[in-house]
N, C-alpha and C. Protein backbone atom coordinates (compact mmCIF):
# COMPACT_ATOMS: atom_id res chain seq x y z
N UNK A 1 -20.51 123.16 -32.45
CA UNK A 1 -19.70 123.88 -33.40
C UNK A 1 -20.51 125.00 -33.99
N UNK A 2 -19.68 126.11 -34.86
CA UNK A 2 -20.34 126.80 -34.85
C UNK A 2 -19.86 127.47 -36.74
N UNK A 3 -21.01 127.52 -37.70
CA UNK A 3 -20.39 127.27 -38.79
C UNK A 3 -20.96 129.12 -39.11
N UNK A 4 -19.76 129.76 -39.73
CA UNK A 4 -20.05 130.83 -39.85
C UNK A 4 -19.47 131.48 -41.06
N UNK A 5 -20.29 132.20 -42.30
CA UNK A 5 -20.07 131.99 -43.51
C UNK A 5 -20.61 133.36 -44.47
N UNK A 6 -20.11 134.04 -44.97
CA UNK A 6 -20.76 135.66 -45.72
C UNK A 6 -20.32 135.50 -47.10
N UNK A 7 -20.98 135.72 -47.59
CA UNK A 7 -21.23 136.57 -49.36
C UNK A 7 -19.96 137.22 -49.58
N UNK A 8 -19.74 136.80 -51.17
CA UNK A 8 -18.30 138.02 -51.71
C UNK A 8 -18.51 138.89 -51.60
N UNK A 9 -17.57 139.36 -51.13
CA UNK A 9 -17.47 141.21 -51.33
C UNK A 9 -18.49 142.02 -49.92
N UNK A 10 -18.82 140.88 -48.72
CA UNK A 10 -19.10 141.83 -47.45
C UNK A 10 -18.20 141.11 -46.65
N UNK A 11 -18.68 141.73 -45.67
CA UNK A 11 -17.40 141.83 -44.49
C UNK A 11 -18.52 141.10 -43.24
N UNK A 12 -17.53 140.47 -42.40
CA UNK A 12 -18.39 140.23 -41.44
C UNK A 12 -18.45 141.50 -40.11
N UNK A 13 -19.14 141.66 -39.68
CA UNK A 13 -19.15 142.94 -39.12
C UNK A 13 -19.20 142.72 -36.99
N UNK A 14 -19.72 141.16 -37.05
CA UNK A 14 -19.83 140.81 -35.84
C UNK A 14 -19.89 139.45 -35.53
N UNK A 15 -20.33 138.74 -35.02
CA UNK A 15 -20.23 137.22 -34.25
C UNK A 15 -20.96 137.14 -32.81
N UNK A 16 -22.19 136.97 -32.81
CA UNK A 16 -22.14 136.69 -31.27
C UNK A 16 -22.26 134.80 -30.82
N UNK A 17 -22.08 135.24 -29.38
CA UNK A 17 -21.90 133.42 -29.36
C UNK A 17 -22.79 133.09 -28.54
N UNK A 18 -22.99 132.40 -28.51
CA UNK A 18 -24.21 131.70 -27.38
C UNK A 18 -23.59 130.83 -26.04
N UNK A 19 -23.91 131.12 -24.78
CA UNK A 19 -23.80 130.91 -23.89
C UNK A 19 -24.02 129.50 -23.51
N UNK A 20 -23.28 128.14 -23.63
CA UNK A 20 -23.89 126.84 -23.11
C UNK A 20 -23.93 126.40 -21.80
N UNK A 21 -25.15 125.56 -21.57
CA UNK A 21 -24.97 125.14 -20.26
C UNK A 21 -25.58 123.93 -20.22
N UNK A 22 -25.37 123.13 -19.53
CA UNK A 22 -25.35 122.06 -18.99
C UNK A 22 -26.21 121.27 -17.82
N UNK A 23 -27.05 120.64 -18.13
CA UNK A 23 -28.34 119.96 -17.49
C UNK A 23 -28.33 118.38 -17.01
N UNK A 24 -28.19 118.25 -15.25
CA UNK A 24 -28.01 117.00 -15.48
C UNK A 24 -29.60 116.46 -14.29
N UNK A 25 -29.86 115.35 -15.16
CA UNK A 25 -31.20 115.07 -13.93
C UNK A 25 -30.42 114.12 -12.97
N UNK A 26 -30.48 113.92 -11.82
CA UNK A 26 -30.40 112.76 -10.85
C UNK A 26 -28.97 113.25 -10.45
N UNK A 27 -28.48 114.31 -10.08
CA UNK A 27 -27.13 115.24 -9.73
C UNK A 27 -27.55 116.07 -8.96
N UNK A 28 -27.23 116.13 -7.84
CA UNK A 28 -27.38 117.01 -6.80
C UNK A 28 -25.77 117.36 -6.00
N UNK A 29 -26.24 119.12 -5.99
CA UNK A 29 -24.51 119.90 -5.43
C UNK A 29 -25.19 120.02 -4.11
N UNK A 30 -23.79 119.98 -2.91
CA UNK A 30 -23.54 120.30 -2.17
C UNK A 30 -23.02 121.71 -1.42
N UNK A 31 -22.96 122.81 -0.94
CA UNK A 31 -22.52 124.04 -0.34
C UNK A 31 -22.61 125.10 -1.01
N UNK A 32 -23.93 125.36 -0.60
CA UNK A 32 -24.36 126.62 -2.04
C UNK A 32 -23.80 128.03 -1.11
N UNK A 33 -23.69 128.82 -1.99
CA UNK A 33 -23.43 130.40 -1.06
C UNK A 33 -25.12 131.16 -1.58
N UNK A 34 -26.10 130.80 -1.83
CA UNK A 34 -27.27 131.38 -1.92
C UNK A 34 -28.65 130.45 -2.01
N UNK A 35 -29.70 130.73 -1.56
CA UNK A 35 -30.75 130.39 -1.50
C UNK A 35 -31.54 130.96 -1.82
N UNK A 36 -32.43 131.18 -2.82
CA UNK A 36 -33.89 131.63 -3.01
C UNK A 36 -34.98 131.03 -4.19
N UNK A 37 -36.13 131.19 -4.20
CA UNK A 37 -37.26 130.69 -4.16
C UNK A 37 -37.64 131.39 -5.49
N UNK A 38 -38.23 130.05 -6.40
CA UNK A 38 -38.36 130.08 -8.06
C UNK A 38 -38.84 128.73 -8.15
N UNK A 39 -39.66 128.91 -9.00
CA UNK A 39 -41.02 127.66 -9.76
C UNK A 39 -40.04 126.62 -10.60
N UNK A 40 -38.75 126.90 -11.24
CA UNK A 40 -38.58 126.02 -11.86
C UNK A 40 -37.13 125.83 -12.06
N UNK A 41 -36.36 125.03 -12.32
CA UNK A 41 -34.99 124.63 -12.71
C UNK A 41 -34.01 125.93 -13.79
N UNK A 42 -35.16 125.74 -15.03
CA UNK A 42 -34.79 126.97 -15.54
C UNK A 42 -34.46 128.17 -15.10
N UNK A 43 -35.85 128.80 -14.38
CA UNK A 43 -35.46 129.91 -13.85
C UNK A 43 -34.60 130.33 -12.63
N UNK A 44 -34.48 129.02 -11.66
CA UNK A 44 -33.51 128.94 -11.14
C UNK A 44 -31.72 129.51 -11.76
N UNK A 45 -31.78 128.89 -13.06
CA UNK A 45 -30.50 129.14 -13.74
C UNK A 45 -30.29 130.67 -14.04
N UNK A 46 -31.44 130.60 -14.76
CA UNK A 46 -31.54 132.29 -15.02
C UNK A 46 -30.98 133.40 -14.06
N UNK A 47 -31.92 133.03 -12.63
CA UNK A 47 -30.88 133.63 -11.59
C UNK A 47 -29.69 133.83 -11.32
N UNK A 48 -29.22 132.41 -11.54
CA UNK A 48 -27.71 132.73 -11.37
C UNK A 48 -26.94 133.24 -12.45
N UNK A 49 -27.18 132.97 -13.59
CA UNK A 49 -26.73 134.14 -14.57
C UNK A 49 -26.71 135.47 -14.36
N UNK A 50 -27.47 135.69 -13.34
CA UNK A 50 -27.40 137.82 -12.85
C UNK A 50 -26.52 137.46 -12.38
N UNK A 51 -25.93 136.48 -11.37
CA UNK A 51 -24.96 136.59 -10.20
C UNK A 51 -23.63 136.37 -10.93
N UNK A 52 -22.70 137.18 -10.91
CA UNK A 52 -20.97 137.00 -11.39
C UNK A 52 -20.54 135.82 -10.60
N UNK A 53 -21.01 135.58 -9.49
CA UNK A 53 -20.12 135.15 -8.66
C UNK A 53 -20.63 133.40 -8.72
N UNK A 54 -21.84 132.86 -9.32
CA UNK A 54 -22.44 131.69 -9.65
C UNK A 54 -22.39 131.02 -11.02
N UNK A 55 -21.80 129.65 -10.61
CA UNK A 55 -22.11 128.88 -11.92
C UNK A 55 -22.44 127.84 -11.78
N UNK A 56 -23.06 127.35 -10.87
CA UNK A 56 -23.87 126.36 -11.36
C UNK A 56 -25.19 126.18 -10.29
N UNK A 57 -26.12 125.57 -10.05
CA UNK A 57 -27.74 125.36 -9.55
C UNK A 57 -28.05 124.14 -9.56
N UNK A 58 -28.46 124.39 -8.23
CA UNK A 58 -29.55 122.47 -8.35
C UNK A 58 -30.64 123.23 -7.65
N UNK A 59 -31.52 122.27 -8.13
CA UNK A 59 -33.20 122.26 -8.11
C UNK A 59 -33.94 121.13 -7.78
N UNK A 60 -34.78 120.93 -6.62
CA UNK A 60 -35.45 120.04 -6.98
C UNK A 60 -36.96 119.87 -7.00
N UNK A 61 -37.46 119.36 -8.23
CA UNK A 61 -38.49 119.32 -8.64
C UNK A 61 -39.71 118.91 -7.95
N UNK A 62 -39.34 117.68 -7.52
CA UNK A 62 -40.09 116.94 -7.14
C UNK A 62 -41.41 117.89 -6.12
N UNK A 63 -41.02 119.21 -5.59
CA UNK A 63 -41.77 119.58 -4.33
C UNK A 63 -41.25 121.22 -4.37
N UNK A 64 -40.79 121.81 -5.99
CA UNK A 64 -40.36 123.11 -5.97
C UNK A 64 -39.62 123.26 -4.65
N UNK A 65 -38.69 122.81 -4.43
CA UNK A 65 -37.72 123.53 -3.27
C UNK A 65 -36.83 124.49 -3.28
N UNK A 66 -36.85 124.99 -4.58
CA UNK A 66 -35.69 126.20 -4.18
C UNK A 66 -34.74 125.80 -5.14
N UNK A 67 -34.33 127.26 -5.11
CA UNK A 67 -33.34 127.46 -5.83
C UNK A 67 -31.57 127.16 -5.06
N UNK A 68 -30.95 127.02 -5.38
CA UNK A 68 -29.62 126.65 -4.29
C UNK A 68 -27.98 127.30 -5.48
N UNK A 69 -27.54 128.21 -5.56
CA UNK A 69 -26.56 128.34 -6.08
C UNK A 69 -25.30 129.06 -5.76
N UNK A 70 -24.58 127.93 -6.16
CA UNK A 70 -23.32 127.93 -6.46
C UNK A 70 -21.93 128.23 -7.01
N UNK A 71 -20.66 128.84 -6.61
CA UNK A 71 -19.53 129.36 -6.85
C UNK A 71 -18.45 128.57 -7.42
N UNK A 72 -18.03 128.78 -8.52
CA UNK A 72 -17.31 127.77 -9.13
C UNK A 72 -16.17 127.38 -7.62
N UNK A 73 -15.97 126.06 -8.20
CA UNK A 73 -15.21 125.08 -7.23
C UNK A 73 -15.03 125.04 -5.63
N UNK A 74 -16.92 125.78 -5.40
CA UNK A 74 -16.90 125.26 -4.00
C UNK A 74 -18.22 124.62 -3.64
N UNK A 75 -18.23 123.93 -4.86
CA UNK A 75 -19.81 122.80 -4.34
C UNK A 75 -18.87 121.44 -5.17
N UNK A 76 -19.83 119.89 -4.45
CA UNK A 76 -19.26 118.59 -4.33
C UNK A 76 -20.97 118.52 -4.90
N UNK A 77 -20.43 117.12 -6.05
CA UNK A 77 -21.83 116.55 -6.80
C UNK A 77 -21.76 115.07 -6.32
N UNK A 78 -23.17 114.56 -6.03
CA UNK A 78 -23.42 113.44 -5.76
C UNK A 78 -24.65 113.30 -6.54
N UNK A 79 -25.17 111.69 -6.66
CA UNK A 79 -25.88 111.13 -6.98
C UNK A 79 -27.42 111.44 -6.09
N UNK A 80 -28.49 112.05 -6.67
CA UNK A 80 -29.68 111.91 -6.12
C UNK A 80 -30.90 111.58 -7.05
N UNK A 81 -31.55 110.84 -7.29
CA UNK A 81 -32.50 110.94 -8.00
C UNK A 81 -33.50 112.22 -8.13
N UNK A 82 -34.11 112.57 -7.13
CA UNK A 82 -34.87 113.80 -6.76
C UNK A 82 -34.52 115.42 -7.44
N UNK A 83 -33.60 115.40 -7.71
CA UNK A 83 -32.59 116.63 -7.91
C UNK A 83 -32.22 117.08 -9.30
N UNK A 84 -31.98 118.27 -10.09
CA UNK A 84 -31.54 118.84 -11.34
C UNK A 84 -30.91 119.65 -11.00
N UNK A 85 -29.68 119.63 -11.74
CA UNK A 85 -28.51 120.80 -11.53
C UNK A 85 -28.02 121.56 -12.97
N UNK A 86 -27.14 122.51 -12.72
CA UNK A 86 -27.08 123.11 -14.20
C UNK A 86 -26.00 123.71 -14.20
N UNK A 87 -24.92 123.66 -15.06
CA UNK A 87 -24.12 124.65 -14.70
C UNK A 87 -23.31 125.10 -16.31
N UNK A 88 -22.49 126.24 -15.98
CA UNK A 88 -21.66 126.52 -17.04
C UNK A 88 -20.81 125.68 -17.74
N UNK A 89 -20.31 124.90 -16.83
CA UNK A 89 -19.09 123.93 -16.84
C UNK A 89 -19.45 122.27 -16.90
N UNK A 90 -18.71 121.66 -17.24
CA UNK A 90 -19.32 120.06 -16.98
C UNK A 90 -18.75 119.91 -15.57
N UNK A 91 -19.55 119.13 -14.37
CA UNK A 91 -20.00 118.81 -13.53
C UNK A 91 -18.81 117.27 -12.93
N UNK A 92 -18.28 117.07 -12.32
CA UNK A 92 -17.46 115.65 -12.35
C UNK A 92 -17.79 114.91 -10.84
N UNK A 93 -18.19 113.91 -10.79
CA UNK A 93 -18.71 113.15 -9.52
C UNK A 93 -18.01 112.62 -8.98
């Protein structure tokens, strides 16, 4: 939630909102439309935030493998231990 509150007699002049996302460990996606190569989960995400066309990332840690991301509603989530995914949206198995 987001509690937002000004002094008598000013005006609010703007609002920005913050972007959430969503982190799950032991979730691994299926049918990425991109592949490339980044040190960490995070920055994995970061990536796909440049991309319009991506919302969500799996990563896995265990052995830095790559980055893998994803187009809303054309990747399938399963259970992996090994694996971190991230996305805009909540995730349903």
């Amino acid at each position: 939630w987001v509690s937002i509150s000004k002094h008598k007699n000013e005006s609010l002049s703007s609002l920005n909102t913050v972007q959430v996302s969503y982190r799950y460990d032991g979730i691994r996606l299926a049918n990425h439309f991109q592949y490339i190569k980044v040190e960490s989960a995070t920055k994995c995400f970061e990536e796909c935030q440049k991309n319009k066309e991506c919302e969500a990332i799996t990563f896995r840690p265990v052995n830095n493998d790559g980055c893998h991301l994803y187009r809303k509603g054309e990747y399938v989530a399963g259970l992996d231990s090994e694996w971190v995914s991230i996305s805009n949206n909540i995730i349903h198995i």
